[in-house]
Each structure stands twice: as C-alpha cells, then as structure tokens.
Protein backbone atom coordinates (compact mmCIF):
# COMPACT_ATOMS: atom_id res chain seq x y z
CA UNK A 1 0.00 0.00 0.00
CA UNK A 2 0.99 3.49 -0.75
CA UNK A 3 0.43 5.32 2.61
CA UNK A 4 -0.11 8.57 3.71
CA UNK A 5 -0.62 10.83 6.62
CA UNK A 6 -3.19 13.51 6.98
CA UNK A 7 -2.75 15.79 10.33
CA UNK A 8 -5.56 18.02 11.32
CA UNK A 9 -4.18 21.60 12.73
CA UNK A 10 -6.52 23.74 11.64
CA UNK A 11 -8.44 23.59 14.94
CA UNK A 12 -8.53 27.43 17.69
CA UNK A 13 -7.41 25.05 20.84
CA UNK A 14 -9.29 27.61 22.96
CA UNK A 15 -9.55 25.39 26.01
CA UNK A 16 -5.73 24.95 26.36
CA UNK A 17 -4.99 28.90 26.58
CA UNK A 18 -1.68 30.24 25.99
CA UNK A 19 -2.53 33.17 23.55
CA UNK A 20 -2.46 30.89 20.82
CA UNK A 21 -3.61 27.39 18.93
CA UNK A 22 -2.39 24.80 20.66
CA UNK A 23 -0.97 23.07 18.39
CA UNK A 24 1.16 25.92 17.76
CA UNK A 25 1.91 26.03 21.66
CA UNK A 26 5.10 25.04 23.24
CA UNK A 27 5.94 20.97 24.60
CA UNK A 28 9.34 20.38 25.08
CA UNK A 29 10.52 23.72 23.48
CA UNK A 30 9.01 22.68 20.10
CA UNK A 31 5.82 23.12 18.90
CA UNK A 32 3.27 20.40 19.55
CA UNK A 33 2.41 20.07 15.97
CA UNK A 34 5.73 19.41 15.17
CA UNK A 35 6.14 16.19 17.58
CA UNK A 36 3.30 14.86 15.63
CA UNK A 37 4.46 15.73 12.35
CA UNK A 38 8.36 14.04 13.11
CA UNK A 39 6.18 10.79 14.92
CA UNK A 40 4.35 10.51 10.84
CA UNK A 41 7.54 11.61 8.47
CA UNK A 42 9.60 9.29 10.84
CA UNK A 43 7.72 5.90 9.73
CA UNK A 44 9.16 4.46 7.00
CA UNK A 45 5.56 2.99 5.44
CA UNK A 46 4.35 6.78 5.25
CA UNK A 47 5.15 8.11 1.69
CA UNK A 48 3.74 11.67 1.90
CA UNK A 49 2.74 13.50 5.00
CA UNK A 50 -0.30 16.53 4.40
CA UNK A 51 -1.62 19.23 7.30
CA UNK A 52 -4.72 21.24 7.15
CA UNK A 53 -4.38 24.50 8.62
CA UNK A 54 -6.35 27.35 9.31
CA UNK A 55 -6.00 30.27 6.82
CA UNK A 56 -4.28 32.50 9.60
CA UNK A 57 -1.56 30.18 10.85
CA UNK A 58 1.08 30.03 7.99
CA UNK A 59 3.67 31.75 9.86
CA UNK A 60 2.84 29.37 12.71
CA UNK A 61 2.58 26.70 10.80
CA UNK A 62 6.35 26.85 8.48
CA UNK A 63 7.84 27.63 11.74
CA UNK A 64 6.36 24.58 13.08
CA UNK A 65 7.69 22.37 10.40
CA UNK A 66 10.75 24.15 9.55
CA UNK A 67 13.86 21.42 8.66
CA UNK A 68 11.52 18.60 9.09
CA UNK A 69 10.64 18.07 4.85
CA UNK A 70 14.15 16.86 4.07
CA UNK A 71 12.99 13.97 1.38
CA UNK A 72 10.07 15.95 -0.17
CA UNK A 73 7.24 13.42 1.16
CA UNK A 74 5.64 16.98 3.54
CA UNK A 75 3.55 18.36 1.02
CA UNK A 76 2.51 22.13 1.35
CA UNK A 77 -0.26 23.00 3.79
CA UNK A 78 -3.99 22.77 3.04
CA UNK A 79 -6.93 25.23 4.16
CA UNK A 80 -9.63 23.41 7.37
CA UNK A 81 -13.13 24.29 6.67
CA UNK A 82 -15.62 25.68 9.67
CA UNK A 83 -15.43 22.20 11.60
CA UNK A 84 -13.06 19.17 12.06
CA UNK A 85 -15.28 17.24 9.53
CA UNK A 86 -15.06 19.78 6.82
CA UNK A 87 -11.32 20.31 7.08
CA UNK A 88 -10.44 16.00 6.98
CA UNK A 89 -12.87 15.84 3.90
CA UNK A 90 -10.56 19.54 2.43
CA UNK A 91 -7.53 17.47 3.27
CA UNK A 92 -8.47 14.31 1.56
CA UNK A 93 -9.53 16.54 -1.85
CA UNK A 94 -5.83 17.67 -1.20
CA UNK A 95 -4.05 14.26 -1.30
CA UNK A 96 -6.56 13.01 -3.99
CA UNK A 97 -4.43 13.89 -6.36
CA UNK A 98 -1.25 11.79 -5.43
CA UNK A 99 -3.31 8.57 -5.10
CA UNK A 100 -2.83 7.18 -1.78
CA UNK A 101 -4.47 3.41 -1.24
CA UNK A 102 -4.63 4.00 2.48
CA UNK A 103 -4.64 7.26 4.52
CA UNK A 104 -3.99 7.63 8.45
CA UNK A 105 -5.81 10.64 9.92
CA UNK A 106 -4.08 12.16 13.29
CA UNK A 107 -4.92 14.99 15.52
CA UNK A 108 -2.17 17.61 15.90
CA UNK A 109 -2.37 17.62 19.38
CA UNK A 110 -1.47 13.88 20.23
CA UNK A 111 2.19 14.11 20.35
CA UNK A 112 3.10 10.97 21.47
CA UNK A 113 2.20 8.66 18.51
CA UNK A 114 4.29 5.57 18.74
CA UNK A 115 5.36 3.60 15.63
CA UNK A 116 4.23 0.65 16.58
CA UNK A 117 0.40 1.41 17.01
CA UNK A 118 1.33 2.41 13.37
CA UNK A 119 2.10 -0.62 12.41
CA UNK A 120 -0.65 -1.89 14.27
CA UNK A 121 -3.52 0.00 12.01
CA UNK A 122 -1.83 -1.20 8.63
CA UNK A 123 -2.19 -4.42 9.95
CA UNK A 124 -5.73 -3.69 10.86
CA UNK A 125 -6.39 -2.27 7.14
CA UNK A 126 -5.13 -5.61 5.66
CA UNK A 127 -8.56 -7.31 7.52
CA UNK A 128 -11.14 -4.33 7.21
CA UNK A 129 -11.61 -0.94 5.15
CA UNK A 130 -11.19 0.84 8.50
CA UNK A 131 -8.88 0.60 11.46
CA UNK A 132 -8.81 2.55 14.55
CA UNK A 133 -6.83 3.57 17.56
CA UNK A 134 -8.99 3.15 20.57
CA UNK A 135 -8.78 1.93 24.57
CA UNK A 136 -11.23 0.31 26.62
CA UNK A 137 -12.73 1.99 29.00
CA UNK A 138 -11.89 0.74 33.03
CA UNK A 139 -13.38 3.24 35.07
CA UNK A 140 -16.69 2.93 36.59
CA UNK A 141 -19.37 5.27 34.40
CA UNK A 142 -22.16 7.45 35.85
CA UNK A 143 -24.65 9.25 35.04
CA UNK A 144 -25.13 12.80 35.59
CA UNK A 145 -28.58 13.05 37.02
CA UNK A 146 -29.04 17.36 38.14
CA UNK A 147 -25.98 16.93 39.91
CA UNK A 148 -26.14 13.48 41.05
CA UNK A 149 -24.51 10.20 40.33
CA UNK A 150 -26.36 7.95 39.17
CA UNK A 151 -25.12 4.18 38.17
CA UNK A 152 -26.39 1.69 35.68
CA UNK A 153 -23.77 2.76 32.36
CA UNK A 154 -21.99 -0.36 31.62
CA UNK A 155 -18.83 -0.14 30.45
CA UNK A 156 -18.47 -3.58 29.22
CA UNK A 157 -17.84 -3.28 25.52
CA UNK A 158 -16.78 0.74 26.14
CA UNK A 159 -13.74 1.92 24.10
CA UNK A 160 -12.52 5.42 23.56
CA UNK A 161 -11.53 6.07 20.22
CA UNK A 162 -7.65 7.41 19.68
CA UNK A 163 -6.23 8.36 16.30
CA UNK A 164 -4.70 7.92 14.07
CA UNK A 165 -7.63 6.66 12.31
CA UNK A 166 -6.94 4.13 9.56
CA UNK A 167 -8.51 3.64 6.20
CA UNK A 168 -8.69 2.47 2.21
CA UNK A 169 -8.46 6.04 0.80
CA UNK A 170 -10.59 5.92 -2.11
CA UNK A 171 -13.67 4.80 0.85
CA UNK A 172 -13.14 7.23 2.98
CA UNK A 173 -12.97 9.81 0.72
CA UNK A 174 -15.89 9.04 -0.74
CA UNK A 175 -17.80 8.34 2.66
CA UNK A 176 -16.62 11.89 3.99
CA UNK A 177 -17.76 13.95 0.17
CA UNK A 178 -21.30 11.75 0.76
CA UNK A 179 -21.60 13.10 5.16
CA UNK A 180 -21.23 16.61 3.98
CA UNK A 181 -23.53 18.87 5.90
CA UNK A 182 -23.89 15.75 8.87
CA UNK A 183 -22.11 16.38 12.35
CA UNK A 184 -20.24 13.46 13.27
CA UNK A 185 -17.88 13.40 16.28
CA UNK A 186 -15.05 11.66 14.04
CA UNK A 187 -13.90 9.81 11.45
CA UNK A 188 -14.81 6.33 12.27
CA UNK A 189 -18.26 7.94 12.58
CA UNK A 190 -17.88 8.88 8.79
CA UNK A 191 -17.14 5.34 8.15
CA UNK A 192 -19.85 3.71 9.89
CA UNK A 193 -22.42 6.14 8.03
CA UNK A 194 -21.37 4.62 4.52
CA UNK A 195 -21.43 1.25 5.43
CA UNK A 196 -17.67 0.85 6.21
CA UNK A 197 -16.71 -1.73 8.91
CA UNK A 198 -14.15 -0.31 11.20
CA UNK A 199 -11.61 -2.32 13.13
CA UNK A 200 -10.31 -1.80 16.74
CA UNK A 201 -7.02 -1.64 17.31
CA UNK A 202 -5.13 -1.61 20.85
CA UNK A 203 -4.44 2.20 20.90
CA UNK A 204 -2.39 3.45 24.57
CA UNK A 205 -2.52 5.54 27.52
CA UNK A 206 -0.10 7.69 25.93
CA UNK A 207 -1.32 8.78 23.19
CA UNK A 208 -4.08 11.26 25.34
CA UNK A 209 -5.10 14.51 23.80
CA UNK A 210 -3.61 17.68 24.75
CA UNK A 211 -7.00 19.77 25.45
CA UNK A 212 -6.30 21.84 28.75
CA UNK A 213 -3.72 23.16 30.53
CA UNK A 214 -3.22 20.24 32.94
CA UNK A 215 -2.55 18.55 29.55
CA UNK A 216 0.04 20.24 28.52
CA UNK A 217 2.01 20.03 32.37
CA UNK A 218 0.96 16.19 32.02
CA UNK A 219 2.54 15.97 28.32
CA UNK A 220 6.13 17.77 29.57
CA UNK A 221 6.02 15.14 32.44
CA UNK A 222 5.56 12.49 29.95
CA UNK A 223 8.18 14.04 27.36
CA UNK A 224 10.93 14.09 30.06
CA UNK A 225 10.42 10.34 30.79
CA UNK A 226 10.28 9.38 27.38
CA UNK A 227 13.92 11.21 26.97
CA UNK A 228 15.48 10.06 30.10
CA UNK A 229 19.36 10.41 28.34
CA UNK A 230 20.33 13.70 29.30
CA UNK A 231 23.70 14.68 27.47
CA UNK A 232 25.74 17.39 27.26
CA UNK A 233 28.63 18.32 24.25
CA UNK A 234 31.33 22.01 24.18
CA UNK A 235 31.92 23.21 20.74
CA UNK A 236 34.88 25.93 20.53
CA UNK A 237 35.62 27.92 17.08
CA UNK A 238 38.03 30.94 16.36
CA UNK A 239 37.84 32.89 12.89
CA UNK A 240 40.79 35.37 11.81
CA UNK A 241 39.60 39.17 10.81
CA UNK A 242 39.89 38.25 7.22
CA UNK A 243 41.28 40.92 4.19
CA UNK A 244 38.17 40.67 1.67
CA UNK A 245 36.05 44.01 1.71
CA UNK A 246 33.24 42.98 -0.11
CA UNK A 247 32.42 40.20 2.30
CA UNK A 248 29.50 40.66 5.06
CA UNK A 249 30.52 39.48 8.87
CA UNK A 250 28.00 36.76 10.14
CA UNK A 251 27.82 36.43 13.76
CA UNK A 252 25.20 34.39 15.49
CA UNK A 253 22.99 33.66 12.39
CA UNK A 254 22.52 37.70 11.64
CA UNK A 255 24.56 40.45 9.49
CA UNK A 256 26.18 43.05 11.63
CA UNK A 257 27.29 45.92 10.14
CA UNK A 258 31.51 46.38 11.05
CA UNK A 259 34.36 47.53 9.19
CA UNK A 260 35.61 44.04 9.24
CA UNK A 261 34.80 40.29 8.06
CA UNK A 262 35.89 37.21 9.22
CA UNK A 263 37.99 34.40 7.01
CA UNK A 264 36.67 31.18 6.54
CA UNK A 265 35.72 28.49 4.16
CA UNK A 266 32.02 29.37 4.87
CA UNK A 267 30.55 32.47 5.70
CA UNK A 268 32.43 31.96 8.90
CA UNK A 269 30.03 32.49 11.59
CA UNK A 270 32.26 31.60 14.62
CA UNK A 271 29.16 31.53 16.85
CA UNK A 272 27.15 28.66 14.46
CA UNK A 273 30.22 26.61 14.04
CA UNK A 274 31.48 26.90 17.51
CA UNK A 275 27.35 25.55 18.63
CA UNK A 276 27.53 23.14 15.66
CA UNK A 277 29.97 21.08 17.58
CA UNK A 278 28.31 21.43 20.82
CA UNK A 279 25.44 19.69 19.13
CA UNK A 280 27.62 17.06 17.14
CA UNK A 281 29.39 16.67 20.38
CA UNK A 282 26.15 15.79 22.29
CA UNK A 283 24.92 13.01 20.87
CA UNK A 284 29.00 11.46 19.94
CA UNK A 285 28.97 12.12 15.84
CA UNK A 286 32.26 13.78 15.38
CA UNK A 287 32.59 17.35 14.67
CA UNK A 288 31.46 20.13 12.07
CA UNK A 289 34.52 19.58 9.63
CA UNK A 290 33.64 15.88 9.54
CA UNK A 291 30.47 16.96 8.06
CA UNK A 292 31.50 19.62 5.87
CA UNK A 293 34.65 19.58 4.88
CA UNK A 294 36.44 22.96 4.29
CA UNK A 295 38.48 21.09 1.33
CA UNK A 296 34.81 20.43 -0.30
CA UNK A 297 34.42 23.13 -2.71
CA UNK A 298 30.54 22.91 -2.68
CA UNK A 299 30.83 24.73 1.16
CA UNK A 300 32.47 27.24 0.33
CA UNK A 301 30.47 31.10 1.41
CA UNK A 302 27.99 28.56 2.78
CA UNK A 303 25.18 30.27 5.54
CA UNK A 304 25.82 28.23 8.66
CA UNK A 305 22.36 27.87 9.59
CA UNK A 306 22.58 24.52 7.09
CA UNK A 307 25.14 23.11 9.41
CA UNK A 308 23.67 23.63 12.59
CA UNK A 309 20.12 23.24 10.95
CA UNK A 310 21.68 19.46 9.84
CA UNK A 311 23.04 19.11 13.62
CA UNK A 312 19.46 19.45 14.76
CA UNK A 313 18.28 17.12 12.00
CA UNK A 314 20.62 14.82 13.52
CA UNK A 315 19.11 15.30 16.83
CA UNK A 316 15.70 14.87 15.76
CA UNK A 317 16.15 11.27 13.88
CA UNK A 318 17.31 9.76 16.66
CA UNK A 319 13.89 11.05 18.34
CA UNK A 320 15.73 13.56 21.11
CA UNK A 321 15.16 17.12 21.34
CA UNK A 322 17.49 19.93 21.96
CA UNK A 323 17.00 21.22 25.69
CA UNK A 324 19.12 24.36 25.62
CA UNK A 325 22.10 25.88 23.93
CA UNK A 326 24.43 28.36 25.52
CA UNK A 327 26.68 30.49 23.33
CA UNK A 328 29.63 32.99 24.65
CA UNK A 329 31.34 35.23 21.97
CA UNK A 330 34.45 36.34 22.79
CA UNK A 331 35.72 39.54 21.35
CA UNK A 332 36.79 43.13 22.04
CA UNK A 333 34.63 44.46 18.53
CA UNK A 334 32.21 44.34 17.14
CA UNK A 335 29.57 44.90 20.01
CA UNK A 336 27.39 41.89 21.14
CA UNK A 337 24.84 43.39 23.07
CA UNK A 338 22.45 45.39 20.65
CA UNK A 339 22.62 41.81 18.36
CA UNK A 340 21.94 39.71 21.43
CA UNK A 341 18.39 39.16 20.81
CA UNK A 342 18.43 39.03 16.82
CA UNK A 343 21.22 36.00 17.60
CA UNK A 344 19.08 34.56 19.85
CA UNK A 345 15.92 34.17 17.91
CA UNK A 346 17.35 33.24 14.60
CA UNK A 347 19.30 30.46 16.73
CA UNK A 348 16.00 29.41 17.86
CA UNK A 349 14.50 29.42 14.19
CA UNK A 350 16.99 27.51 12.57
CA UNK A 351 17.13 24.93 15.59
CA UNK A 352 13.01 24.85 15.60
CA UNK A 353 13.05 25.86 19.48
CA UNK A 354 11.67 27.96 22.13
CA UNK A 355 13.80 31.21 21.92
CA UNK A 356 13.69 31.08 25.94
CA UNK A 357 16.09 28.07 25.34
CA UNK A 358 19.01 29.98 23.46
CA UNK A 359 21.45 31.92 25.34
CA UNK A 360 23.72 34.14 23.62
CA UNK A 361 26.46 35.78 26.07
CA UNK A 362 29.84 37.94 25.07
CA UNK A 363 33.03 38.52 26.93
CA UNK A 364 36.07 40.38 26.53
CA UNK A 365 40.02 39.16 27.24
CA UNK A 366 40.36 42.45 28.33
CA UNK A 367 42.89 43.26 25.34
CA UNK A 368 45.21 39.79 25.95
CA UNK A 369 45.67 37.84 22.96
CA UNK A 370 44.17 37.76 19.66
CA UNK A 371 41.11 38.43 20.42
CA UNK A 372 42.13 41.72 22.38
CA UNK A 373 44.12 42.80 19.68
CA UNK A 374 41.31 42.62 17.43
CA UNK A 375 42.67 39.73 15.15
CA UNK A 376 39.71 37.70 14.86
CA UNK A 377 36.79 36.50 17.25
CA UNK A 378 36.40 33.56 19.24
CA UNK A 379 33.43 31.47 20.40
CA UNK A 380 32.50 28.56 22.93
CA UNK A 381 29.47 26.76 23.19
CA UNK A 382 27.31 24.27 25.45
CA UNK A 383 24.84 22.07 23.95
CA UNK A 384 22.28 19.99 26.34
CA UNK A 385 19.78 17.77 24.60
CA UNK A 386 18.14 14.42 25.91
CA UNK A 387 17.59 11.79 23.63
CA UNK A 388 15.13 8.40 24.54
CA UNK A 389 16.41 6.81 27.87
C-alpha cells in the first residue's frame, strides 16, 4: 500500500490557553504540531505527510515544520473548513491527487504517537476498510442526574476512540464527500455512516489529547520520561579578521554591520560553528569539519544555519530534542549586546526551538591575545539535549 498521513491543525485550541492554537503552543521547546508531524515523516511505510491548517496560521505553521521536509514526502499545507469534519474531507480533496491506497488521519495535538500502534492499524487495514486507535474503557461510568450520580452505564464493551484513524483512501474519501452537511464526532463515525466496517485496534494511555492546561504540564512530564538520556557536548571555534572588503561578517545567524569580516571556508560564523559542535558533540557524531569539509568546494560562502540546521536534524532522527544551547562570543569588537536578541531568535529558528532556550552571552580578554588585539573573534558553546532513555 501506498500510505499517507493527513494531520488536522486547523483547529482554535481555545480550552488549552496560551494566547495561541495549541498546536502551535510550546511541549518540550518545540511546537506540539511538530512532535506529531516528526512521529508521521519518521515511519518508513508513510510516503507523503499533508496538514490542514487554518487560513491565519502560515507563519505558525512553516515555523512549526521548519527542517523537518528533508525527502520531499511533507507536502505544502492545506486550508480546514468551519469544523473538524469539513477540514479532513478539504484534506483528503488535497491528497486526492497523489493517489494514496490507504490514509492515516491524526490529531495535531497527540504528540506521542508511537510507531508501533502504526504498524498496528496497517495491519488492521489488511482485515477491514477501517482501522482505529482506541482503549477500553476501566473506570466505573455514571450518570449525571441534576448533579447526582447515578449508576447503571456499563462499560463492558466501552472503548474510547484514539487516532490515528486508519482507512482504504478511495472509501473514505468518498464516505466523507457523501456526510457533507452531517455532524459526526469523528472519522470512524464517517465510516460507519457509509457502510464501512471499522476495526479496533489496541491504541495506549499515551497517546491522550492535549486539550487543557493540565494537559500540557501532564505531556512535559511524559516528554521528560520518554527522553530520560540527558547529554551534554562544548563546541569551541576561532575565525581570523579576514582581508576581503566585499564580504558581510556573520555572527550568530545575523549580518552586523563592522568595518571588518571574518575568514573562513564558509561564511564563517564563529558563533554557528562553535554551537555546531556542541550539538555534534552531544549526541558522539564527530565534529562540524567531519560533516563539511572545508576542502569540499561545494561549502564554500555557505550560511551556517545549514550546518547547525543538519546538527538538529541529527538530533531529531534519533527522536531527542534539543534542551538548551548556551553560546559565549568572545571579542573586544564588534559589540554583542544590541545583536543579542536578533542572535538569539534566529538560533532558535533555525534549531526549531523555544527562543527562551538559546542563550547568547559575550566577553572580553580584556585586550590579551588575539582576540584583544582585534585579530579575529572567538566562540564557545554548550549544547544539552536528551535523547530516549
């Protein structure tokens, strides 16, 4: 079967707070549509990966998935309709055209999709047009009853339904075009209505919806146990005030206007090589000329952000998350402190993080060495990222 994924992120996420969507909101220092977007493009049975948005995210939404389409199978971002209903039936129109035999539909804000319940509904699709994610339901039910309790629910036979939702493309597109205009709760619902028998398959306690606040404390508690390895790597870079006056001087991801430029290979941006290594560092896969050698010619007046961008990348596949990075510049000119912030939010674009997880510092040698005597500009680095225990 040709697979693919269909995420649904065009939803306000009012309950949760926070200012914004909440699948825009912060878990882990990324955005939680992004943990469900690396859980899809990392299975290797998923061949494209769509999202339905609302009109007004874009900016939310690229920043969300910024580095993640490195093989081409995240296509761009659909428009939701009004409801939930409306925008799955907008995003299956959208992946018509690229023929899918089998489509799993997943709710931005369950981050914690495991691969395995993946491979679970594919198996479930080989036995019925429809497979599920769902639990059975252990707790004792009741009644509301004007403010009473009142027994006699049985839960014997109860299951609450999880996505992703599984099914044969060409039916459930065709079951959501004919339940147009009907409000049904989800997609399984869509199934039963034209005629489609829908499979249960052992979803887990995991895999909750982020709704409210409590939700999101109760998804950072889970994160942190899920990425019990806590490491830590130094990256340390020095670039020479080069002799070329046409060439810009990159510091920290950002132009900065000065008199002088710095030599390197690449653009040399000490600060982006120097956290480049931190990162490489961190999870033990050597260091930044490894990666890009300065003898290749295809590097050379390079922007940095691709190498530490590809650090990150390198984070990210083996399912770990950058924590915090912690940059020091060390120079006597230009000035650090009116660039601070730029440096630190481009950092925290091009790593896909929180910006409150990016320091950028600068020091002086109080005129000793090269760096006092204005020959060139120096930078160390500190890298902390956990990875699955």
């Amino acid at each position: 079967m040709t697979i693919a994924a269909l995420i649904v992120a065009a939803g306000r996420g009012t309950r949760a707070g926070g200012g914004k969507p909440k699948q825009y909101q912060m878990l882990g220092g990324q955005p939680l549509l992004r943990h469900s977007l690396r859980a899809c493009l990392g299975h290797g049975a998923i061949a494209r990966v769509a999202v339905v948005i609302h009109p007004d995210d874009s900016d939310w939404y690229h920043a969300a998935a910024a580095g993640l389409d490195r093989d081409g199978r995240l296509l761009p971002p659909c428009h939701g309709g009004g409801a939930r209903q409306d925008s799955v039936r907008l995003g299956l129109e959208a992946l018509s055209s690229h023929a899918p035999s089998a489509v799993l539909i997943h709710d931005a804000a369950r981050p914690f999709l495991r691969h395995d319940r993946i491979d679970a509904l594919l198996d479930g699709l080989r036995e019925a047009p429809g497979a599920i994610l769902a639990v059975p339901v252990t707790d004792t039910l009741k009644r509301e009853d004007r403010g009473c309790a009142r027994s006699g629910v049985e839960r014997q036979g109860l299951w609450r339904a999880q996505t992703p939702q599984a099914f044969r493309f060409a039916d459930i597109l065709s079951a959501h075009r004919k339940a147009a205009g009907l409000a049904l709760t989800d997609d399984a619902a869509v199934a039963e209505q034209a005629g489609l028998a829908v499979k249960l398959v052992a979803g887990s306690e995991e895999n909750f919806k982020v709704t409210e606040p409590d939700d999101f404390r109760r998804a950072e508690a889970q994160l942190l146990l899920r990425l019990g390895d806590i490491r830590t790597g130094q990256g340390f870079d020095v670039h020479a005030f080069g002799d070329e006056s046409d060439r810009r001087l990159m510091l920290g991801g950002i132009e900065i206007a000065h008199d002088r430029s710095l030599a390197g290979h690449s653009d040399a941006d000490v600060a982006l090589h120097a956290l480049t290594d931190a990162i490489l560092g961190a999870i033990g896969d050597g260091d930044i000329g490894a990666h890009f050698p300065p003898s290749d010619p295809q590097w050379k007046g390079r922007d940095s952000a691709a190498f530490l961008a590809h650090a990150a990348a390198l984070v990210q596949e083996r399912g770990g998350l950058i924590a915090h990075c912690d940059v020091t510049i060390i120079c006597e000119a230009p000035k650090i402190g009116p660039h601070r912030e730029a440096m630190r939010s481009r950092i925290a674009d091009i790593l896909g993080i929180d910006v409150a997880r990016v320091s950028v510092k600068a020091t002086t040698t109080e005129k000793l060495g090269f760096t006092g005597r204005r020959e060139g500009i120096a930078t160390q680095a500190v890298a902390t990222i956990r990875l699955p225990g």
